[in-house]
C-alpha atoms as a PDB file:
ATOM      1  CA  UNK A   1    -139.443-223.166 -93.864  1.00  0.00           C
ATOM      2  CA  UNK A   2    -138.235-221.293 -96.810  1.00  0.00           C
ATOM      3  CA  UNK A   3    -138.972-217.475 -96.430  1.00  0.00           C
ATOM      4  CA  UNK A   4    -142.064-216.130 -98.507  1.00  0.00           C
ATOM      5  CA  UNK A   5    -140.334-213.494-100.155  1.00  0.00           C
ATOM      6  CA  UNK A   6    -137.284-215.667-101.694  1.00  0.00           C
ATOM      7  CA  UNK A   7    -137.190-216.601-105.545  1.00  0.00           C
ATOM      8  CA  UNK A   8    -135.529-219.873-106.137  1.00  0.00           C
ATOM      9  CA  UNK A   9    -134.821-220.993-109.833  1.00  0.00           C
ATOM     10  CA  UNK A  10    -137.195-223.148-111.360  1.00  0.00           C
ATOM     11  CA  UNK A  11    -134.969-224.710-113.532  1.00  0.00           C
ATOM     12  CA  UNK A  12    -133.952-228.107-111.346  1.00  0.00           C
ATOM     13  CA  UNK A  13    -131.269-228.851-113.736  1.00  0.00           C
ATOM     14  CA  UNK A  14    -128.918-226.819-112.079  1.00  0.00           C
ATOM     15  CA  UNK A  15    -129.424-227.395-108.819  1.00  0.00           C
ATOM     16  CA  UNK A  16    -129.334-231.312-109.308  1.00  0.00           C
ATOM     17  CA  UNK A  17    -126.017-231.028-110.658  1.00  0.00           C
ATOM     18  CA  UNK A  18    -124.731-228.461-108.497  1.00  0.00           C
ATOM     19  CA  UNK A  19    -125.531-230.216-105.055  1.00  0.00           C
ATOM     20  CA  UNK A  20    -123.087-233.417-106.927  1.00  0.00           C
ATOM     21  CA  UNK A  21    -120.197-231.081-106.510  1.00  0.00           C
ATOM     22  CA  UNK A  22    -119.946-231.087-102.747  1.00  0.00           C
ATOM     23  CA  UNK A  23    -118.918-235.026-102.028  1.00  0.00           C
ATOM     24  CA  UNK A  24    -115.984-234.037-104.770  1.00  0.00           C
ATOM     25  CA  UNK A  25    -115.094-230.960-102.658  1.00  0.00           C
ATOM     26  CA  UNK A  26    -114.572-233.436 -99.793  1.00  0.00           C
ATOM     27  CA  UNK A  27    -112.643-235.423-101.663  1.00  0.00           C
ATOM     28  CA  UNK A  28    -110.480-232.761-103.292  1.00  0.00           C
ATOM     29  CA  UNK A  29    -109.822-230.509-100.137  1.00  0.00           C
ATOM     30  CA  UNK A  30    -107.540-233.006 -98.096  1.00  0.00           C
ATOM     31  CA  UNK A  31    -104.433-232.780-100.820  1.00  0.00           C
ATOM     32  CA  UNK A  32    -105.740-229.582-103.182  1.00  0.00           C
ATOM     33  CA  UNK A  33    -107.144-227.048-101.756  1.00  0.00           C
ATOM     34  CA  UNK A  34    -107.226-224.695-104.416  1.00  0.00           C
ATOM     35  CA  UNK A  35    -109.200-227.232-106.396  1.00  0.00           C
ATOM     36  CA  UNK A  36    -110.902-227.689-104.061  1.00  0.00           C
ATOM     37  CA  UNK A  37    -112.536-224.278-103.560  1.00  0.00           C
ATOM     38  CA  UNK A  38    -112.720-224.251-107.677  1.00  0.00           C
ATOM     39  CA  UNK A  39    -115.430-227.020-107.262  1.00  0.00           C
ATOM     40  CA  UNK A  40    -117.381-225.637-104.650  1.00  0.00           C
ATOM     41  CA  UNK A  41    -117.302-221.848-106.551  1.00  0.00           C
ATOM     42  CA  UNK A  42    -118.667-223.824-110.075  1.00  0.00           C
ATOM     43  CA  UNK A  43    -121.554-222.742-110.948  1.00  0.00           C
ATOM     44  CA  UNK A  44    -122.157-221.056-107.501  1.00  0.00           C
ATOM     45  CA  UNK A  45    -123.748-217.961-109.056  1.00  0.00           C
ATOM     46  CA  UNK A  46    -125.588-217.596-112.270  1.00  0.00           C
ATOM     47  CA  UNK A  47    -126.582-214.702-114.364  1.00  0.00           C
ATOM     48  CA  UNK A  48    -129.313-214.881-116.003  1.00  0.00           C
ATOM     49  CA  UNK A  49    -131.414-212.522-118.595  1.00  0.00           C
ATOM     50  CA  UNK A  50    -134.889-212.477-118.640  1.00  0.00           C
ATOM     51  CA  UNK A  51    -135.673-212.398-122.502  1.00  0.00           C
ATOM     52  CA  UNK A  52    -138.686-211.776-124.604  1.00  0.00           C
ATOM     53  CA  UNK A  53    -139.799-213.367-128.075  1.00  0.00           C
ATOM     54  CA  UNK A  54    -140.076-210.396-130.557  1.00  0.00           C
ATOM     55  CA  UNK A  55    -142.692-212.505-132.443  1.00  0.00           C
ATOM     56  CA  UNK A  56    -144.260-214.763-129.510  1.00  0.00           C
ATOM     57  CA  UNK A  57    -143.739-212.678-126.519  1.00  0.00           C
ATOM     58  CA  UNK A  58    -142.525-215.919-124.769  1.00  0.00           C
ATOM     59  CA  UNK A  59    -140.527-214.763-121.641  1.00  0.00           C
ATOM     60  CA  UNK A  60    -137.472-217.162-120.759  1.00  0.00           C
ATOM     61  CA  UNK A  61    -134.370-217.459-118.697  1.00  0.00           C
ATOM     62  CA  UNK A  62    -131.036-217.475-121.199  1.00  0.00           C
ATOM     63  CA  UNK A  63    -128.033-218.180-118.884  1.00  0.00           C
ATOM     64  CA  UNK A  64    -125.829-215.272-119.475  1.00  0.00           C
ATOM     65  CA  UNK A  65    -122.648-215.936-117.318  1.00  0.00           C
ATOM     66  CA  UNK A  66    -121.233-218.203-114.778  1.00  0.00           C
ATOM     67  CA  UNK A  67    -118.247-219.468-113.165  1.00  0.00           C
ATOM     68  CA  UNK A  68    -117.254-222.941-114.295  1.00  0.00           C
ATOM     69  CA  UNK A  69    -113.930-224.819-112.971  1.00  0.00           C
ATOM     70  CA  UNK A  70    -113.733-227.167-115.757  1.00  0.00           C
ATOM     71  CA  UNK A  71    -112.619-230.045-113.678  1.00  0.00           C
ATOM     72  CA  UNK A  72    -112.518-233.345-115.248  1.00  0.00           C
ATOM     73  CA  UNK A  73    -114.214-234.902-112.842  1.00  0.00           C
ATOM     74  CA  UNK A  74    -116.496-232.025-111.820  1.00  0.00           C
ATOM     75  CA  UNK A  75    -119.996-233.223-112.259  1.00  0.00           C
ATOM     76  CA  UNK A  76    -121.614-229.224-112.577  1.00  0.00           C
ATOM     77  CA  UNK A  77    -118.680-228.925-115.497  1.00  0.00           C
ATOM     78  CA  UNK A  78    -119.659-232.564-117.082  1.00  0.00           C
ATOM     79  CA  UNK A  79    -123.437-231.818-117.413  1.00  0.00           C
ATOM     80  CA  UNK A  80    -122.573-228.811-119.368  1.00  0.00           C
ATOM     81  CA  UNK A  81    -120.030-231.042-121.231  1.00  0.00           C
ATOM     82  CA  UNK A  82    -122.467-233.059-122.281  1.00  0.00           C
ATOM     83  CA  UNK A  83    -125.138-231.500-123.979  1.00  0.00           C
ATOM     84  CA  UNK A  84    -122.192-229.584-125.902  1.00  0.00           C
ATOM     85  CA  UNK A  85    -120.718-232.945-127.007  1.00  0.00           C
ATOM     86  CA  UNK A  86    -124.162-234.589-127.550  1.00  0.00           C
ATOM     87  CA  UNK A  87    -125.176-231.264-130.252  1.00  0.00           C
ATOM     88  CA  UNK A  88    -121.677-231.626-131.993  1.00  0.00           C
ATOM     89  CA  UNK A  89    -121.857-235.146-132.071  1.00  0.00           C
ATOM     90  CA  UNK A  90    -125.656-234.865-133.612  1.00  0.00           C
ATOM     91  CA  UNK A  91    -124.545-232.441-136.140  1.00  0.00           C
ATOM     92  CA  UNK A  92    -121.757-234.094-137.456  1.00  0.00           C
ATOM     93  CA  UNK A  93    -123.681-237.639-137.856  1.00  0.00           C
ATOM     94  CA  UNK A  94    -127.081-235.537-139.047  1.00  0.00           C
ATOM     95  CA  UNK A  95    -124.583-233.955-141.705  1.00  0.00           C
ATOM     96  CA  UNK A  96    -123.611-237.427-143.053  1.00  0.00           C
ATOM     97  CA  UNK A  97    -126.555-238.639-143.154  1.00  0.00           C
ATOM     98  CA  UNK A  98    -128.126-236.137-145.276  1.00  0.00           C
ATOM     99  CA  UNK A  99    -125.360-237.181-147.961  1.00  0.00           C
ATOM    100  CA  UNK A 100    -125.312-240.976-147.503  1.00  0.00           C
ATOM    101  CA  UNK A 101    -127.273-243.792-145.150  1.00  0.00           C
ATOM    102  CA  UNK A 102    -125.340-245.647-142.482  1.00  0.00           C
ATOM    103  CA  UNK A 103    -125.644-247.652-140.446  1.00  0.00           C
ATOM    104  CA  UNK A 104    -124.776-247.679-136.915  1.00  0.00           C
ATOM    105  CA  UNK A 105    -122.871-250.234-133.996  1.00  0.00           C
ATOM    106  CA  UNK A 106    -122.261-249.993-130.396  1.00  0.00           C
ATOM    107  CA  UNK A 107    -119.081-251.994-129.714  1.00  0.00           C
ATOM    108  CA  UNK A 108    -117.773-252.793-126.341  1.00  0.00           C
ATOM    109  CA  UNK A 109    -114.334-253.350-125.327  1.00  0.00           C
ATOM    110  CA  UNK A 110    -112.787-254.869-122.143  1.00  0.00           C
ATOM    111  CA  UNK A 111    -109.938-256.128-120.695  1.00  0.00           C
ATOM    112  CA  UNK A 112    -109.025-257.688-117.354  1.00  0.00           C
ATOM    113  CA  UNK A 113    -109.749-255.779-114.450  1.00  0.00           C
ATOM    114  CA  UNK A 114    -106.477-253.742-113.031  1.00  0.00           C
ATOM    115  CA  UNK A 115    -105.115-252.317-110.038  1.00  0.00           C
ATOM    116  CA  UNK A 116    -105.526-248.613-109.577  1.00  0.00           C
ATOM    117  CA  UNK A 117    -101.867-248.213-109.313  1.00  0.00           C
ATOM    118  CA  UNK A 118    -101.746-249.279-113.050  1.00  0.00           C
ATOM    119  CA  UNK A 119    -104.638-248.029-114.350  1.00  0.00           C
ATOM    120  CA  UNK A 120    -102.424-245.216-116.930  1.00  0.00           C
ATOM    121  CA  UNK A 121    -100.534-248.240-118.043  1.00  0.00           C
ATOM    122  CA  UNK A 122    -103.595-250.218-118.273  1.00  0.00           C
ATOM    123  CA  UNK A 123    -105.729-247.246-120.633  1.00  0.00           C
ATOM    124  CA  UNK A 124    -102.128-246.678-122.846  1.00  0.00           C
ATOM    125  CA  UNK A 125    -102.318-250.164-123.299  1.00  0.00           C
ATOM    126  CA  UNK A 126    -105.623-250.825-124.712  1.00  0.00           C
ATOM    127  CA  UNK A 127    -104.883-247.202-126.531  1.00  0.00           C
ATOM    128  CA  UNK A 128    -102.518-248.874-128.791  1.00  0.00           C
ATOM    129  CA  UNK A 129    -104.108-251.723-129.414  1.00  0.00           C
ATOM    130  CA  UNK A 130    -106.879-250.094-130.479  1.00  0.00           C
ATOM    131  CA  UNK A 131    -104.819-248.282-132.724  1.00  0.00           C
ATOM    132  CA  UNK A 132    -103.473-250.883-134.249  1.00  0.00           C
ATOM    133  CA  UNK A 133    -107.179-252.974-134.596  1.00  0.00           C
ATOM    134  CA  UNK A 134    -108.089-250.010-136.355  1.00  0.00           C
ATOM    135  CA  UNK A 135    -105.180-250.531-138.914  1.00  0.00           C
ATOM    136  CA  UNK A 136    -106.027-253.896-140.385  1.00  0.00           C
ATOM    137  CA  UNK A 137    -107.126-254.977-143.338  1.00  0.00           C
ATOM    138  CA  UNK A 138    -110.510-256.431-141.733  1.00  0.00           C
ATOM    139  CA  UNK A 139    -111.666-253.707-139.911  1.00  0.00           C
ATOM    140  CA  UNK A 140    -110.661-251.003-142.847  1.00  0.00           C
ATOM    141  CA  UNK A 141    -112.463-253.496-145.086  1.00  0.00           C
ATOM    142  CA  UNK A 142    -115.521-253.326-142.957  1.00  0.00           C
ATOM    143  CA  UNK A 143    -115.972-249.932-140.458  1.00  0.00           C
ATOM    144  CA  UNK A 144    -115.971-246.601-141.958  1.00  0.00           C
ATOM    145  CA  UNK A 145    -115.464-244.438-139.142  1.00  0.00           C
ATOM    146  CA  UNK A 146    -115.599-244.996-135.548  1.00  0.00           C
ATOM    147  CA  UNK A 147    -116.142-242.704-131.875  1.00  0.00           C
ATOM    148  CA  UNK A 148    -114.413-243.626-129.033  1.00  0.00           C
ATOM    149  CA  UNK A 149    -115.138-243.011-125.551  1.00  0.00           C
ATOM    150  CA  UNK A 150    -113.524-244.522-122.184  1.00  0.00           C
ATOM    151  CA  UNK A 151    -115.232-245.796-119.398  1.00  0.00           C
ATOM    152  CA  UNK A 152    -114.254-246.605-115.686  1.00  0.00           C
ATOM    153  CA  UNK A 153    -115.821-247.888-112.980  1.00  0.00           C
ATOM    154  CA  UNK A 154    -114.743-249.377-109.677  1.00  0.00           C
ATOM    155  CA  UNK A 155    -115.200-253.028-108.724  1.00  0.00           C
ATOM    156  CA  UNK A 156    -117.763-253.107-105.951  1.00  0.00           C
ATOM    157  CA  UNK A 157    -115.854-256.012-103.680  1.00  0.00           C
ATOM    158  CA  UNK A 158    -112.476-254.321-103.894  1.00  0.00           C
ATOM    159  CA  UNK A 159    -112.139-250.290-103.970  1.00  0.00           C
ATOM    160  CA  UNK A 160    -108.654-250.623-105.436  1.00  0.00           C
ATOM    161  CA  UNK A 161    -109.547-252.612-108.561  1.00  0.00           C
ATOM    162  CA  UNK A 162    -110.652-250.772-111.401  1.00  0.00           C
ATOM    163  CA  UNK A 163    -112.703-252.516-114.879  1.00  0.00           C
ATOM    164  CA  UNK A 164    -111.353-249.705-117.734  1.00  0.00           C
ATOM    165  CA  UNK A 165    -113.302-250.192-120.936  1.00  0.00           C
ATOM    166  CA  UNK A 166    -114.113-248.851-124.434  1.00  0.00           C
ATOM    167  CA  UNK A 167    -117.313-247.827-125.587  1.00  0.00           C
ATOM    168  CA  UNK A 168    -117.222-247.186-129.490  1.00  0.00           C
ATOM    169  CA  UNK A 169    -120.138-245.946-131.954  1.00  0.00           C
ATOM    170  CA  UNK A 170    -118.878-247.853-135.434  1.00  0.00           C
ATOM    171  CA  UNK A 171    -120.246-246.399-138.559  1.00  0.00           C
ATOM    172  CA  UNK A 172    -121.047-249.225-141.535  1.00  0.00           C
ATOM    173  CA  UNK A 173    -122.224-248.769-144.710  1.00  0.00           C
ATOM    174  CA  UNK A 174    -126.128-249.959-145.212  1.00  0.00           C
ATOM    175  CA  UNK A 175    -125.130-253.239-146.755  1.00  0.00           C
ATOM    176  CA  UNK A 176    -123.187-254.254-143.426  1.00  0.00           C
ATOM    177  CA  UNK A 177    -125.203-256.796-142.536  1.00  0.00           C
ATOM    178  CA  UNK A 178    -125.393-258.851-145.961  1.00  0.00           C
ATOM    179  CA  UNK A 179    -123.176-261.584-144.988  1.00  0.00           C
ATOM    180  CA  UNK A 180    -122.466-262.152-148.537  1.00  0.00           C
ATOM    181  CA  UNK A 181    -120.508-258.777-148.765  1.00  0.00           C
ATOM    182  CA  UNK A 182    -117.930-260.041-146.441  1.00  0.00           C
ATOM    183  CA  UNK A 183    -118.009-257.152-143.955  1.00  0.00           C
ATOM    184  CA  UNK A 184    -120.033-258.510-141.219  1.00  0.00           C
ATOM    185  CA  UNK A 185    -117.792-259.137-137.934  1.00  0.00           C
ATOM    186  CA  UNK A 186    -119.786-261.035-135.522  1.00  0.00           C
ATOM    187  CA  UNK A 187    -119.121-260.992-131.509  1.00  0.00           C
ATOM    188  CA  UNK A 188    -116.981-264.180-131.933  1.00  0.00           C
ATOM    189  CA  UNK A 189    -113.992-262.287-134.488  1.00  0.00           C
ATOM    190  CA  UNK A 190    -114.208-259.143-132.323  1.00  0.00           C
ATOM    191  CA  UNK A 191    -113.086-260.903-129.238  1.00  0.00           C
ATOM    192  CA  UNK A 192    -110.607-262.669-131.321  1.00  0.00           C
ATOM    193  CA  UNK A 193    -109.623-259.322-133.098  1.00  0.00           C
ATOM    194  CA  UNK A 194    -109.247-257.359-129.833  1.00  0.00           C
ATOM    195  CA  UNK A 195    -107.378-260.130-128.498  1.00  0.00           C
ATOM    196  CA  UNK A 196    -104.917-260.136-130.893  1.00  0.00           C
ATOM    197  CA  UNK A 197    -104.527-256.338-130.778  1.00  0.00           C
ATOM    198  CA  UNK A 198    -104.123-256.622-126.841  1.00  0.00           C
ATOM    199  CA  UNK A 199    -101.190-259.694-127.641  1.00  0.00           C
ATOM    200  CA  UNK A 200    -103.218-261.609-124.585  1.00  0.00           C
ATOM    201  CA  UNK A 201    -103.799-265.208-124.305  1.00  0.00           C
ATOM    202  CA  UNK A 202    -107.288-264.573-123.021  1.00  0.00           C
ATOM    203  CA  UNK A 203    -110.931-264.324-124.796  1.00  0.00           C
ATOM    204  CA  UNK A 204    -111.457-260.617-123.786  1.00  0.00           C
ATOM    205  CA  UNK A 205    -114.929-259.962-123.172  1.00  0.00           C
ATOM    206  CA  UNK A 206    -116.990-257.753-125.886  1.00  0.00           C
ATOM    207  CA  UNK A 207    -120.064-256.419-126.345  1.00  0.00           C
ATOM    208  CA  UNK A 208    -121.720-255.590-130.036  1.00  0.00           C
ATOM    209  CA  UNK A 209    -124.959-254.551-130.367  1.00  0.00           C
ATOM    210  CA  UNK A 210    -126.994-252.292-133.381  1.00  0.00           C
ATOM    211  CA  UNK A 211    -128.305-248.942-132.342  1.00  0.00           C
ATOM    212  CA  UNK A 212    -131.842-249.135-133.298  1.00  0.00           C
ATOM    213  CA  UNK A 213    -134.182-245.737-132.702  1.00  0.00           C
ATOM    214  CA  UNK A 214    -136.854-246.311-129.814  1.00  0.00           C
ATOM    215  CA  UNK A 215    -140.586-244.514-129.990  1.00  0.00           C
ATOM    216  CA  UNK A 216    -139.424-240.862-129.229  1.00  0.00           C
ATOM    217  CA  UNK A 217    -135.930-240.429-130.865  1.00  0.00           C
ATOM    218  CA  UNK A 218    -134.758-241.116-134.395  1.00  0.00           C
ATOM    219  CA  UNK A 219    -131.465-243.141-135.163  1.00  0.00           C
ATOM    220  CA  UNK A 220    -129.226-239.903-134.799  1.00  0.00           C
ATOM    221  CA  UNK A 221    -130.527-238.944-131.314  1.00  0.00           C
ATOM    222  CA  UNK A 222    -130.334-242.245-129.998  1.00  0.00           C
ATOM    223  CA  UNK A 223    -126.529-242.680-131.370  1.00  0.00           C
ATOM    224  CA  UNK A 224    -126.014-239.255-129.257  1.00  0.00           C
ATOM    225  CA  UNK A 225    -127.746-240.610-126.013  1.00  0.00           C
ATOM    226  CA  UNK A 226    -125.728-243.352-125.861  1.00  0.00           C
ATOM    227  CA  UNK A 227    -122.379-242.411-126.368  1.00  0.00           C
ATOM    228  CA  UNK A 228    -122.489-238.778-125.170  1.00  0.00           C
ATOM    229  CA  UNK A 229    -122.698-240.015-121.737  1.00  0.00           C
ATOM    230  CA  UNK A 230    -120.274-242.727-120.690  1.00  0.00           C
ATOM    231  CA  UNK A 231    -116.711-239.851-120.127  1.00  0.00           C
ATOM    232  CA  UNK A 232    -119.169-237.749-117.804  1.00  0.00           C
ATOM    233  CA  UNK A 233    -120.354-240.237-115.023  1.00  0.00           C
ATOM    234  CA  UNK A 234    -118.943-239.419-111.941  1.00  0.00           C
ATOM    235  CA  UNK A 235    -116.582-241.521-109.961  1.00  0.00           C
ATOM    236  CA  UNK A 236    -117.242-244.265-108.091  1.00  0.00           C
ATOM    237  CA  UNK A 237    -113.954-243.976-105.623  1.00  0.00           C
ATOM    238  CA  UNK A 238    -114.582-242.702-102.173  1.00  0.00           C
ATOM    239  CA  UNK A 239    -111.486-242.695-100.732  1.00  0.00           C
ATOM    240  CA  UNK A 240    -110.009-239.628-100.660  1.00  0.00           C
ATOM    241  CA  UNK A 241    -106.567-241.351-100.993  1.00  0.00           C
ATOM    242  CA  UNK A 242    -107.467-243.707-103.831  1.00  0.00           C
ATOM    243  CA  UNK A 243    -109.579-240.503-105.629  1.00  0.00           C
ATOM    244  CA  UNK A 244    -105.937-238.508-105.372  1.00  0.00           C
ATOM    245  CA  UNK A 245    -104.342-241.343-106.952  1.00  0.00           C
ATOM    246  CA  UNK A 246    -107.119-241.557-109.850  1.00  0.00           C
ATOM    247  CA  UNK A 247    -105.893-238.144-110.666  1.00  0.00           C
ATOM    248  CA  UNK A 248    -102.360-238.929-111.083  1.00  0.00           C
ATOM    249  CA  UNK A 249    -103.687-241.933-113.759  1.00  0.00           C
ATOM    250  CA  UNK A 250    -105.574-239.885-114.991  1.00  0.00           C
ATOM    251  CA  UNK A 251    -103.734-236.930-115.771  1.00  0.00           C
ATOM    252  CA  UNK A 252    -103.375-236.162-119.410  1.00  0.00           C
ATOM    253  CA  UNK A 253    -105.446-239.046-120.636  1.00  0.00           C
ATOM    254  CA  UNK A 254    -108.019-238.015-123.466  1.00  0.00           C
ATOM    255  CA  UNK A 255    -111.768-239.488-122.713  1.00  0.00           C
ATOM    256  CA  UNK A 256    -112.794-239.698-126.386  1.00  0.00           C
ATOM    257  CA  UNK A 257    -111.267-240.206-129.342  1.00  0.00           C
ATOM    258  CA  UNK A 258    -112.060-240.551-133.512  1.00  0.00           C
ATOM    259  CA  UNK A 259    -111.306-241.981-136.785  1.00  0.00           C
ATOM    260  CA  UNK A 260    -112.653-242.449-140.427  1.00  0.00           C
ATOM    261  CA  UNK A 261    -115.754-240.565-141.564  1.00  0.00           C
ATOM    262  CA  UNK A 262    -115.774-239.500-137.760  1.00  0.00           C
ATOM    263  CA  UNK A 263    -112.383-237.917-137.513  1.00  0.00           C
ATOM    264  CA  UNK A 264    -113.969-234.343-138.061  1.00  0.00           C
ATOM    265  CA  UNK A 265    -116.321-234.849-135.128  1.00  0.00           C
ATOM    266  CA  UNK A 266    -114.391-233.515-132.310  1.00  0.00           C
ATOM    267  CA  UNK A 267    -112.750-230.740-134.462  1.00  0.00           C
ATOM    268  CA  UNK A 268    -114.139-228.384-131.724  1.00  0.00           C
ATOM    269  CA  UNK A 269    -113.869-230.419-128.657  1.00  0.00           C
ATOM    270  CA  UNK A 270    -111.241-228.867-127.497  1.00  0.00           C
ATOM    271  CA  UNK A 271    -112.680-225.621-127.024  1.00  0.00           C
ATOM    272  CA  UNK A 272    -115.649-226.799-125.779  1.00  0.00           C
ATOM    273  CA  UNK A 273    -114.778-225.415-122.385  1.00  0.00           C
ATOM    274  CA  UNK A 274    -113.932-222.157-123.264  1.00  0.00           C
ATOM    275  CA  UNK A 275    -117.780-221.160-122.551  1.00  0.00           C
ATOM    276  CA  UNK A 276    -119.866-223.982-120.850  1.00  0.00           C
ATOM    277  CA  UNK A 277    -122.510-221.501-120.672  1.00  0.00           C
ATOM    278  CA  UNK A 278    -123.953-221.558-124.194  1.00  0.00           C
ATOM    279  CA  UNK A 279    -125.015-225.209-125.093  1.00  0.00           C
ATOM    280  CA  UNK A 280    -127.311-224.404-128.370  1.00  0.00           C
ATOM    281  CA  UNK A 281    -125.635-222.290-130.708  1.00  0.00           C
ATOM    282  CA  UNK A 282    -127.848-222.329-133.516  1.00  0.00           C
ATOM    283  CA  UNK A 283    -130.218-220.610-131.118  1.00  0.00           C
ATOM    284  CA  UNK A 284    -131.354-217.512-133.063  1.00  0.00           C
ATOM    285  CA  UNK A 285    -130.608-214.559-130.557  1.00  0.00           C
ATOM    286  CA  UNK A 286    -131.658-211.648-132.305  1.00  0.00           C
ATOM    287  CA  UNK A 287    -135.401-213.211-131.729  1.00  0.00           C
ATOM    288  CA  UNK A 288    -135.033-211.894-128.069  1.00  0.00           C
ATOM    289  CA  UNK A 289    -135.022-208.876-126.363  1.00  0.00           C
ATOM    290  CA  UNK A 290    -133.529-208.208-123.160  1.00  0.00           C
ATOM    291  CA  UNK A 291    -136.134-207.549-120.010  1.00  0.00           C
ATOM    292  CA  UNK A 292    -133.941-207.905-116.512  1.00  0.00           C
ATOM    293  CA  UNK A 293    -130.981-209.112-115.811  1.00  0.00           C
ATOM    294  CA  UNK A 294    -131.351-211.631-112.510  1.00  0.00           C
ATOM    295  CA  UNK A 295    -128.512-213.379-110.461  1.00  0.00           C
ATOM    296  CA  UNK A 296    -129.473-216.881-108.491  1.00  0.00           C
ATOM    297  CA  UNK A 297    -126.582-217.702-105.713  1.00  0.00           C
ATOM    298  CA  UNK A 298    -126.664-221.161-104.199  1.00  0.00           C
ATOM    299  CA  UNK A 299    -127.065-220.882-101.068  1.00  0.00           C
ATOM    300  CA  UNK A 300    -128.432-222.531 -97.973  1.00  0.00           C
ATOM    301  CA  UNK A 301    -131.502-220.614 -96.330  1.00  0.00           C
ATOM    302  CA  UNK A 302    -132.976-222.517 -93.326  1.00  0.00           C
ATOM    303  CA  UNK A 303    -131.909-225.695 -94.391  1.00  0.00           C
ATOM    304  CA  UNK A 304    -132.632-225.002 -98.043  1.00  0.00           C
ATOM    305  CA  UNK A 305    -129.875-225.765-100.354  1.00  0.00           C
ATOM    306  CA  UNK A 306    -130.961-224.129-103.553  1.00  0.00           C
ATOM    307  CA  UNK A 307    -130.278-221.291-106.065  1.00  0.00           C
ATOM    308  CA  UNK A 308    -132.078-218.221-104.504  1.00  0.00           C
ATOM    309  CA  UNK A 309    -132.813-215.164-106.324  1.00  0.00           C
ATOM    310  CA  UNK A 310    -130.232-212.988-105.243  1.00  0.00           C
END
């Protein structure tokens, strides 16, 4: 039973995200220690202020301060990630659009599955080729800016085999699909084109598909939902010796990447973990007035694992 007289924090959020941190202590404590302990310490206390609206006399939690260990892989550090990227990302398209319509593609790129062992070789590989897809005539002729995110994810019959892929929001102009204009690249010429970038005597596999809004979000917020996601999964690996090995691969790659009328999109990206605390900053503060000032600790209170009003 929790006690009577303990607060915990409504907001689930945080405590959904912070109870994902543990398995990657586990895996993290057997070879680093000290990262380790900088997992389990994320987000372990938060200070909060207890804020009034001036003009509604709404009363609110605004997170005020907490300790975050940016790991890449830390899922507390990736949620906050997230929402960051998925507001920059919906400025920057919201700000094109109010100058010109677009039109938007979700492009998938694979390649063979790969060993773990050569999984940096593997990503620098498909890296380049990208690079150099990018830099022919038929894509310039046809995609005018593009977001680029990668994926990994473990094959489920063999631990030590790993399926590395692109996911990539392309931005076309509205006449795209008017096959007359010349610009349309169907599934068939993307396979080829990747192919040829990749110098493999395969068909690599490809996925293309037009992001359409659904009933609740316009075009811009479902471009956001779909891309914003796919660096911040966690990790399928379990192994404590594969997962320190995933590291190593891992280890100065860069999970997203831009180009064309999207190159300006991660102009702040990489200070987006200077201060994982604030995710909305066109928030107006000067609306609110301070009340209290409350700390939640996550703790574990007769079998309660929860943030409890300190």
């Amino acid at each position: 039973m929790i006690p009577k007289n303990s607060e915990t924090l409504k907001e689930k959020s945080f405590n959904k995200h912070k109870k994902r941190t543990l398995p990657l202590y586990d895996k993290y404590y057997p070879f680093n220690q000290k990262k380790a302990n900088n997992v389990l310490d994320c987000g372990s206390a938060l200070w909060f202020n207890l804020k009034e609206h001036i003009k509604t006399k709404e009363r609110a939690l605004k997170l005020e301060s907490m300790f975050t260990c940016k790991d890449r892989f830390c899922p507390f550090c990736n949620w906050r990630r997230q929402m960051k990227y998925s507001k920059m990302i919906y400025n920057h398209i919201r700000a094109l659009e109010e100058d010109k319509k677009h039109r938007y593609i979700f492009l998938t790129l694979t390649v063979k599955n790969c060993k773990l062992d050569d999984l940096r070789a593997t990503v620098n590989v498909m890296a380049k080729a990208f690079s150099n897809m990018t830099k022919t005539v038929r894509f310039k002729n046809s995609i005018l800016g593009f977001l680029r995110v990668l994926e990994f994810t473990v094959q489920k019959s063999n631990a030590n085999m790993m399926h590395p892929h692109f996911h990539v929001l392309l931005v076309v102009p509205s006449g795209y699909f008017d096959t007359k204009k010349g610009k349309y690249i169907n599934t068939k010429e993307w396979s080829a084109m990747w192919g040829k970038a990749l110098k493999v005597d395969y068909a690599p596999v490809v996925d293309i598909r037009i992001v359409r809004p659904n009933k609740t979000k316009n075009a811009n917020a479902s471009v956001v939902a779909e891309m914003s996601k796919y660096p911040m999964k966690d990790t399928d690996i379990r192994r404590v010796k594969d997962f320190e090995n995933l590291t190593k691969q891992l280890k100065g790659i860069r999970n997203i990447n831009a180009g064309g009328i999207l190159k300006g999109i991660l102009q702040k990206a990489n200070v987006i973990d200077d201060d994982l605390v604030n995710t909305d900053e066109e928030e107006r503060q000067e609306l609110w007035i301070l009340i209290e000032r409350i700390l939640y600790s996550f703790e574990n209170r007769e079998g309660n694992l929860n943030y409890f009003k300190s």
